[in-house]
Protein backbone atom coordinates (compact mmCIF):
# COMPACT_ATOMS: atom_id res chain seq x y z
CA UNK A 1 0.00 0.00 0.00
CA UNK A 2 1.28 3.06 -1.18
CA UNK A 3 1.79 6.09 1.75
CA UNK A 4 -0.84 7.90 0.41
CA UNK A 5 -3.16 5.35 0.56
CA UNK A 6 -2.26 4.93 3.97
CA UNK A 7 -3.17 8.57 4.98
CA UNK A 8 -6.13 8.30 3.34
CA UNK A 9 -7.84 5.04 4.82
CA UNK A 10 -6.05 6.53 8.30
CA UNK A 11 -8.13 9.73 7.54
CA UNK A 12 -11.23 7.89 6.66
CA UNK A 13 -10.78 5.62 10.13
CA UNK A 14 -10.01 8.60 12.25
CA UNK A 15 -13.34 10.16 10.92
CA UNK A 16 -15.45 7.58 11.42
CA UNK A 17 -14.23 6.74 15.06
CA UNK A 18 -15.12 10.30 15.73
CA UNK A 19 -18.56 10.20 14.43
CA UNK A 20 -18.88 6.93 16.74
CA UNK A 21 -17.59 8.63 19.66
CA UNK A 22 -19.59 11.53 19.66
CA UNK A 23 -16.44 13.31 19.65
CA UNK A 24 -12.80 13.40 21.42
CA UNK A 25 -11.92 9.84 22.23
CA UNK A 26 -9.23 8.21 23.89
CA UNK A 27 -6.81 5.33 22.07
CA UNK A 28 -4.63 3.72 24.39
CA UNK A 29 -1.66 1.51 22.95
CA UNK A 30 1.62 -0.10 24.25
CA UNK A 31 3.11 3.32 24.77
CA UNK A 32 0.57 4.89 26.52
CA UNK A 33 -2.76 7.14 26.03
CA UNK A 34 -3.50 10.04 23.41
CA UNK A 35 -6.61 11.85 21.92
CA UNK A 36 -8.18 12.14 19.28
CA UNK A 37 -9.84 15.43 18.60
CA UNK A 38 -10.48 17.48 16.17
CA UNK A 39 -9.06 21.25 16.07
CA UNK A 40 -12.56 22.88 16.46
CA UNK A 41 -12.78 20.78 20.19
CA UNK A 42 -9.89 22.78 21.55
CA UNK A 43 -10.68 25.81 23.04
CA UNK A 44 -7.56 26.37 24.13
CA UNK A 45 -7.22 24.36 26.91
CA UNK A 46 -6.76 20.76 26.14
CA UNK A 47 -9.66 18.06 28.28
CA UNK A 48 -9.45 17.35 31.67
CA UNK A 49 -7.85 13.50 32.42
CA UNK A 50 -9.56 11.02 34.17
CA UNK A 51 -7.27 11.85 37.08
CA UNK A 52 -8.19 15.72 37.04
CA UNK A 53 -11.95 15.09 37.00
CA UNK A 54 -11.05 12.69 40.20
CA UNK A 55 -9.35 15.71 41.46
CA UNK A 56 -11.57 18.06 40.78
CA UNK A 57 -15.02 15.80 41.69
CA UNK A 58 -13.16 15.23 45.08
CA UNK A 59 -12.93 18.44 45.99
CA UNK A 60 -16.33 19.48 45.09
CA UNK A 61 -17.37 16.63 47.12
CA UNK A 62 -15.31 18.08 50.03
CA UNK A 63 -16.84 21.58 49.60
CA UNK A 64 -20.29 20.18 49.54
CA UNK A 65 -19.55 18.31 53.16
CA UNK A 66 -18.54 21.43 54.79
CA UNK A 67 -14.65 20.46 54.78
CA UNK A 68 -12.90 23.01 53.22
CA UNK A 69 -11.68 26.88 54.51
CA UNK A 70 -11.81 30.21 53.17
CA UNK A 71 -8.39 30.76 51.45
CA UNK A 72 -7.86 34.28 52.29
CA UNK A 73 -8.79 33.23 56.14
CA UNK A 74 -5.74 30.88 55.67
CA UNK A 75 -3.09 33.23 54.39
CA UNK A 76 -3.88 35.70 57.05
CA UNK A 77 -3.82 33.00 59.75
CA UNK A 78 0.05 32.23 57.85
CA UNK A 79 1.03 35.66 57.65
CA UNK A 80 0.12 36.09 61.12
CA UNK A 81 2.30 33.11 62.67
CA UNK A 82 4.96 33.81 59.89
CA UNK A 83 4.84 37.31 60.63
CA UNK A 84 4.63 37.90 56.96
């Protein structure tokens, strides 16, 4: 198969698995994870990982239970022992 039959069924794949997915997918592979997207889906920031949404689901969680602080209250209580 020639190279530019190669791009061209690749292209033709990569399409299709998008229209599947909805979307940005994932492809995982011996050397680890990437994404498929197209250029319109990035705003600029690239998606969140699966360990960022944990992250970020976590500490919305925390919020939500009462466990968290007002930051500013914090620094002030620093700069007070710190003398800062």
């Amino acid at each position: 198969m020639s190279p530019q039959a190669v791009a061209e069924s690749t292209r033709v794949d990569l399409r299709n698995a998008y229209a599947e997915a909805q979307g940005p997918f994932t492809v995982s592979d011996e050397q680890g994870d990437f994404i498929v997207m197209r250029a319109s889906d990035y705003d600029g920031e690239p998606p969140l990982t699966e360990g960022e949404l944990r992250v970020l689901e976590k500490g919305y969680a925390q919020a939500l239970r009462g466990e968290t602080r007002d930051a500013f209250e914090s620094l002030a209580e620093i700069r007070a022992i710190y003398g800062l």
